[in-house]
C-alpha atoms as a PDB file:
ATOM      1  CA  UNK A   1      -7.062  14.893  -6.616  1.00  0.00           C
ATOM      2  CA  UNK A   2      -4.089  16.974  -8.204  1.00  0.00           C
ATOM      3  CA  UNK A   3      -0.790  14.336  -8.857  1.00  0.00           C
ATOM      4  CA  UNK A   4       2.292  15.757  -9.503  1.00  0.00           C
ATOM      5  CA  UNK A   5       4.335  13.032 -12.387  1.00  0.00           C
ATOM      6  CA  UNK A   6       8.032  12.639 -11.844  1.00  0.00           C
ATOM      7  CA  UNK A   7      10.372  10.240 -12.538  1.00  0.00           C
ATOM      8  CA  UNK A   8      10.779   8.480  -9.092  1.00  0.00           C
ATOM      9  CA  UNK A   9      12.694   5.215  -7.806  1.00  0.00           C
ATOM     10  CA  UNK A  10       9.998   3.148  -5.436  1.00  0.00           C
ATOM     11  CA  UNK A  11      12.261   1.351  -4.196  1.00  0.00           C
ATOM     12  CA  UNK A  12      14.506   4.524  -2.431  1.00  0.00           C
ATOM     13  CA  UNK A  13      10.781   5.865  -1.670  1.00  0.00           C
ATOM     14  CA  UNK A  14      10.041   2.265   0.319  1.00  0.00           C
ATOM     15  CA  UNK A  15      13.634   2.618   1.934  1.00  0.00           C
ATOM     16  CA  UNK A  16      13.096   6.127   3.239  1.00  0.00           C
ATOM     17  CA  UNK A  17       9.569   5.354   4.654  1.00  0.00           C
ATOM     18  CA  UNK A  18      10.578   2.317   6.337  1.00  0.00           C
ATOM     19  CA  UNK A  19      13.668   4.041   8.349  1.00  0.00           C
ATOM     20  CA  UNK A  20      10.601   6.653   9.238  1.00  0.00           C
ATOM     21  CA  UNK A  21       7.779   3.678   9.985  1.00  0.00           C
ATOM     22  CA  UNK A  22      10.884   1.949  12.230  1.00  0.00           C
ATOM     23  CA  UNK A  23      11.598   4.801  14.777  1.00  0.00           C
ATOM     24  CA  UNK A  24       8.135   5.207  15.064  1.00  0.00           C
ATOM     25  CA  UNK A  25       7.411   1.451  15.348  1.00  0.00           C
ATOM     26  CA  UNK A  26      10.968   0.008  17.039  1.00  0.00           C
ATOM     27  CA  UNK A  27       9.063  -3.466  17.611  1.00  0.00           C
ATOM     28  CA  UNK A  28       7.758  -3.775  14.109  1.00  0.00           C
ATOM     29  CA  UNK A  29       9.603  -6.388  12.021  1.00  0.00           C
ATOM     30  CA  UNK A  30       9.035  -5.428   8.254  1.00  0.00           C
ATOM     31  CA  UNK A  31      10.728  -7.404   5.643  1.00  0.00           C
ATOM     32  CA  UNK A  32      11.402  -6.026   2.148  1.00  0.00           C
ATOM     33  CA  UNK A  33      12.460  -7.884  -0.677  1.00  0.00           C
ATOM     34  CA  UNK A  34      12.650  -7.175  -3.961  1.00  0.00           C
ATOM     35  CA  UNK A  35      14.817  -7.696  -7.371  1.00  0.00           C
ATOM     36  CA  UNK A  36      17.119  -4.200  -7.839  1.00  0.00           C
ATOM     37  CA  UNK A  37      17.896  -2.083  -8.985  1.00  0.00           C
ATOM     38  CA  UNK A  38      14.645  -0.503 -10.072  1.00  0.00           C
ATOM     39  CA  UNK A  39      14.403   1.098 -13.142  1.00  0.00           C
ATOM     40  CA  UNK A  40      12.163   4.374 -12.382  1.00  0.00           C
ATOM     41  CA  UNK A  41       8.728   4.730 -12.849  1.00  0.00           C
ATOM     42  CA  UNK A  42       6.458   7.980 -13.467  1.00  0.00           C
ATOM     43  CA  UNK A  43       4.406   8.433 -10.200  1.00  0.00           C
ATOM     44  CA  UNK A  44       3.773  11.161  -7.410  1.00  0.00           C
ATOM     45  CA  UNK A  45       5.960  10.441  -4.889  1.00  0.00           C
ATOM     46  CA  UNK A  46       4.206  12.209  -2.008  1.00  0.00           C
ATOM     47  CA  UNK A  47       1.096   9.986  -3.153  1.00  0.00           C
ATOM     48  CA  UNK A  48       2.794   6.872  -3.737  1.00  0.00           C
ATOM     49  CA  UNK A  49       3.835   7.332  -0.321  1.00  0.00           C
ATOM     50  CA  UNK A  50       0.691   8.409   1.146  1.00  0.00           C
ATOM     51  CA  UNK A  51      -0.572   4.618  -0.234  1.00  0.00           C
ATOM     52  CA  UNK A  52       2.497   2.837   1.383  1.00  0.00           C
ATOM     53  CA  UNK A  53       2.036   4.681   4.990  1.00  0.00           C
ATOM     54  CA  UNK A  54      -1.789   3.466   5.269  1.00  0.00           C
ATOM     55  CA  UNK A  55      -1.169   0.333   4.074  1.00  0.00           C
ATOM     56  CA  UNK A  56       2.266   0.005   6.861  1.00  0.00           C
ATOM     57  CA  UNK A  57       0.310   1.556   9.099  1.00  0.00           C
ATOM     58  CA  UNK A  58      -2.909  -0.933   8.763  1.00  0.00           C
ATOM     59  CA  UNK A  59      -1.039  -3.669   8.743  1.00  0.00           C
ATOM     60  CA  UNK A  60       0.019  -2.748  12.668  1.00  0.00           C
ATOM     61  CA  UNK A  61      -2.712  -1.483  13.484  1.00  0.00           C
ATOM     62  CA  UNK A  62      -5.127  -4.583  12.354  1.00  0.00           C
ATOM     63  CA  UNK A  63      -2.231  -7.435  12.529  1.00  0.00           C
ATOM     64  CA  UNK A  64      -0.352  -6.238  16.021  1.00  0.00           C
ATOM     65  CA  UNK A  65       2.400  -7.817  16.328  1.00  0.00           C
ATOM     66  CA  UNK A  66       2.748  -9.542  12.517  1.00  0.00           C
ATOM     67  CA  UNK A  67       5.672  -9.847  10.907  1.00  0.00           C
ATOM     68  CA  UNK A  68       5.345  -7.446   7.595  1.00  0.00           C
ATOM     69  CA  UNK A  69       6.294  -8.344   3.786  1.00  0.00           C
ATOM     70  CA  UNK A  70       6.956  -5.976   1.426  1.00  0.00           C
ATOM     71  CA  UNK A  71       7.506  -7.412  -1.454  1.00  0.00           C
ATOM     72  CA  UNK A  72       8.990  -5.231  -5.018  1.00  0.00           C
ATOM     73  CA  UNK A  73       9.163  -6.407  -8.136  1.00  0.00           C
ATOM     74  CA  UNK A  74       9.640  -5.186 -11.681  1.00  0.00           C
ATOM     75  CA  UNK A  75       8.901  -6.214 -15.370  1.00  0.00           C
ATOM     76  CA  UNK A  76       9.197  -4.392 -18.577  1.00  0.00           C
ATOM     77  CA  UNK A  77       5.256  -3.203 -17.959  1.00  0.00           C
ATOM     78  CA  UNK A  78       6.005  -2.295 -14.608  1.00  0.00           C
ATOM     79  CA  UNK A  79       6.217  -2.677 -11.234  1.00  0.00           C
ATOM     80  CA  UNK A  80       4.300  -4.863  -8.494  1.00  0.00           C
ATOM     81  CA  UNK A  81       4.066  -4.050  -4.356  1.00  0.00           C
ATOM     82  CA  UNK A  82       3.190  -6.804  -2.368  1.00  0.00           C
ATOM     83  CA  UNK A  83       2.151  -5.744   1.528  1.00  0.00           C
ATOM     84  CA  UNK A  84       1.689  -9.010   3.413  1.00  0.00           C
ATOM     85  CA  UNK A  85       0.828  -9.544   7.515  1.00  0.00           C
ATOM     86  CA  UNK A  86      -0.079 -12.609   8.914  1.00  0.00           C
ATOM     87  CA  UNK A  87      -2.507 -11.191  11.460  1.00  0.00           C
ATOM     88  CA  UNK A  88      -6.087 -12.042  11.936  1.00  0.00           C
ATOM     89  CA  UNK A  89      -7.304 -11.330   8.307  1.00  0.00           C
ATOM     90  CA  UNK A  90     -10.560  -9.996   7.024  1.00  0.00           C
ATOM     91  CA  UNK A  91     -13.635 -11.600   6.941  1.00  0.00           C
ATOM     92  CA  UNK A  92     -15.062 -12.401   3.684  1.00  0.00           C
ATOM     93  CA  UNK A  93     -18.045 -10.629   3.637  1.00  0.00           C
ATOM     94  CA  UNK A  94     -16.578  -7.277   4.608  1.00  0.00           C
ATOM     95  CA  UNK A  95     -13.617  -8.063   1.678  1.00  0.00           C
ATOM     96  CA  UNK A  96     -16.122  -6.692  -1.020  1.00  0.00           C
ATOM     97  CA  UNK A  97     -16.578  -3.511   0.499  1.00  0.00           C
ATOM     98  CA  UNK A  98     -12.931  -2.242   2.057  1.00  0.00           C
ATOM     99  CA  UNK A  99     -12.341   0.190  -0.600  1.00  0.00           C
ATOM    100  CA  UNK A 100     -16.083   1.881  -0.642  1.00  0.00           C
ATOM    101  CA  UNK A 101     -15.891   5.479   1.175  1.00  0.00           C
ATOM    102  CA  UNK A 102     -16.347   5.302   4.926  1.00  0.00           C
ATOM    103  CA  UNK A 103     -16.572   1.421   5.378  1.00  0.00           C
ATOM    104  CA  UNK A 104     -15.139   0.061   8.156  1.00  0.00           C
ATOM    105  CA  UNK A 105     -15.904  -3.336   9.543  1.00  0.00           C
ATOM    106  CA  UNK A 106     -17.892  -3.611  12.918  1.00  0.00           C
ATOM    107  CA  UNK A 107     -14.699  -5.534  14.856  1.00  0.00           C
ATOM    108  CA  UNK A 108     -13.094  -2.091  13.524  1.00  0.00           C
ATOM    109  CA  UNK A 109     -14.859   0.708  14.157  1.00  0.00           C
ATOM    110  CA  UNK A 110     -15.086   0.133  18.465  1.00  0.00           C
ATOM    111  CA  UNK A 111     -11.606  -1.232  18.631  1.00  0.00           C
ATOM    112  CA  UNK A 112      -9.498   1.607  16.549  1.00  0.00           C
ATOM    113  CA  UNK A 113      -9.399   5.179  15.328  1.00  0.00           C
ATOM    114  CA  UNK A 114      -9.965   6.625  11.560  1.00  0.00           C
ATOM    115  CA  UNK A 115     -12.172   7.553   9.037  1.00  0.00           C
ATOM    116  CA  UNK A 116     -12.712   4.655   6.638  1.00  0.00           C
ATOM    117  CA  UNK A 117     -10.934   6.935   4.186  1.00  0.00           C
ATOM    118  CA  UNK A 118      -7.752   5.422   4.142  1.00  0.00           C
ATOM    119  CA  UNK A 119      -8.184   2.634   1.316  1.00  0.00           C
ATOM    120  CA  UNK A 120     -10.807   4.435  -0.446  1.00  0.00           C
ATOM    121  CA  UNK A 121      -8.249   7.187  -1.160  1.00  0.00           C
ATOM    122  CA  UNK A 122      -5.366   4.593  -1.812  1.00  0.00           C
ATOM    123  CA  UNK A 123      -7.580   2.955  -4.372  1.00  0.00           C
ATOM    124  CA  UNK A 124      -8.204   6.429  -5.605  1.00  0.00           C
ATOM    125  CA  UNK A 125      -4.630   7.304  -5.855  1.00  0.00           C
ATOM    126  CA  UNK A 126      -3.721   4.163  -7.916  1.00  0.00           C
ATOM    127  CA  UNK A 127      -6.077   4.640 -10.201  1.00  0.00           C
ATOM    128  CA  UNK A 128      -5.130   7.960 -10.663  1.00  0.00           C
ATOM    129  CA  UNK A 129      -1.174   6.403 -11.769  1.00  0.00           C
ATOM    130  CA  UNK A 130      -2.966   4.285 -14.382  1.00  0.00           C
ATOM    131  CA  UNK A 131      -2.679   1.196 -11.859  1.00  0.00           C
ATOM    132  CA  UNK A 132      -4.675  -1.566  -9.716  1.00  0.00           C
ATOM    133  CA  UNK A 133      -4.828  -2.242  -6.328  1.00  0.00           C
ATOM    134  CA  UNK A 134      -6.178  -5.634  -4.993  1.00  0.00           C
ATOM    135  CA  UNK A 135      -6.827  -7.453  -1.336  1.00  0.00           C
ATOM    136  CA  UNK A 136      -6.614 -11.285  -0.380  1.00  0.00           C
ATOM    137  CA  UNK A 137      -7.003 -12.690   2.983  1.00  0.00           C
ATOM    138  CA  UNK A 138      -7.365 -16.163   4.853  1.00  0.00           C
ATOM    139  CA  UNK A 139      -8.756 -15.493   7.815  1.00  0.00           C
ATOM    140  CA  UNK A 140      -6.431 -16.274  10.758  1.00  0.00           C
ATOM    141  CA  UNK A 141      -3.737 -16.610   7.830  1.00  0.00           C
ATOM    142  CA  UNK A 142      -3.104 -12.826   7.355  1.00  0.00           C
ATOM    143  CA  UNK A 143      -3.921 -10.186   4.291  1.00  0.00           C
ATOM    144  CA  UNK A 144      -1.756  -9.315   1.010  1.00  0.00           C
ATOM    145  CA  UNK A 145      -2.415  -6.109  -0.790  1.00  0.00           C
ATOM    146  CA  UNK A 146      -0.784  -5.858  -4.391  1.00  0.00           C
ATOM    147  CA  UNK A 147      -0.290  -2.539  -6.296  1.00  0.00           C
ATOM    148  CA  UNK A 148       0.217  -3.047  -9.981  1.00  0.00           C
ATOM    149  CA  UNK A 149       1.723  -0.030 -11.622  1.00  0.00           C
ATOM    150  CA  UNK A 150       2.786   0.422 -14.887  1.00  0.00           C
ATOM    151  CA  UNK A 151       6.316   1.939 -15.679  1.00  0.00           C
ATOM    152  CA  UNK A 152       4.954   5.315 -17.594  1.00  0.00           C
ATOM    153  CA  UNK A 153       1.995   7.234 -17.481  1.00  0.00           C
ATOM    154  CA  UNK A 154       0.007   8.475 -20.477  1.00  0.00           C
ATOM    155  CA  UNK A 155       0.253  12.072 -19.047  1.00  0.00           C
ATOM    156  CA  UNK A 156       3.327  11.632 -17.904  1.00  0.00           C
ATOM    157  CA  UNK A 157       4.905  15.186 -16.488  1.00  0.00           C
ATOM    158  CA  UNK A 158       1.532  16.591 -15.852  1.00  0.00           C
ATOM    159  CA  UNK A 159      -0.770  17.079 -13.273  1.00  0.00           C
ATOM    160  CA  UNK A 160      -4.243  15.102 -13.475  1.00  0.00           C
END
């Protein structure tokens, strides 16, 4: 997967894919917070993006009608993005296996379209920017997913 480094601000990528993700999804309440201004990071901004949109767009399709959290925040190592619904959850013993290629759980794969792509490649993508990205869920209480990415890459510029 090619990535294309540049100086980018997450937060005025969040802000431009949430006007987007709102006329597309007028009854959608999404809630960002955050501490600004951002200092920039080194990321691929159509990527980054790609991650945010397919975790937004889980989040209403799995958690219709949730309020969603999107939560920023920056340290001198680098910056954390919180996604949280308070929808239905995921049952623990499909939590191990939501990033593998293809997996979707059986309440899933009758009740919606896709691939079981999406958070396989997310994970991929992440990785790829030198980052983590992690999953918790109470079932009935919602699901968080956190992105930890650091503020430079070791390639930064360059295409990996």
């Amino acid at each position: 997967m090619e990535m294309n480094f540049q100086p980018i601000r997450i937060d005025a990528l969040m802000s431009d894919l949430l006007v987007r993700t709102q006329l597309h999804n007028p009854r959608t309440v999404i809630n960002l917070q955050g501490n600004q201004p951002l200092r920039p990071i080194t990321g691929d901004p159509a990527r980054l993006t790609q991650v945010f949109e397919n975790l937004i767009s889980n989040a209403i399709k799995y958690a219709p009608g949730s309020e969603l959290l999107i939560k920023i925040e920056q340290d001198k190592a680098g910056t954390s993005i919180l996604f949280k619904d308070y929808g239905p959850g995921i049952s623990s013993e499909y939590l191990p296996l939501i990033f593998e290629r293809f997996f979707r759980g059986p309440d899933q794969a009758m009740s919606s379209q896709g691939s079981g792509l999406g958070l396989f490649i997310c994970k991929q993508i992440i990785q790829a920017h030198h980052g983590q990205i992690i999953v918790e869920t109470a079932p009935g209480k919602g699901t968080t997913f956190g992105i930890e990415l650091p503020i430079r890459q070791s390639n930064e510029g360059g295409a990996s």
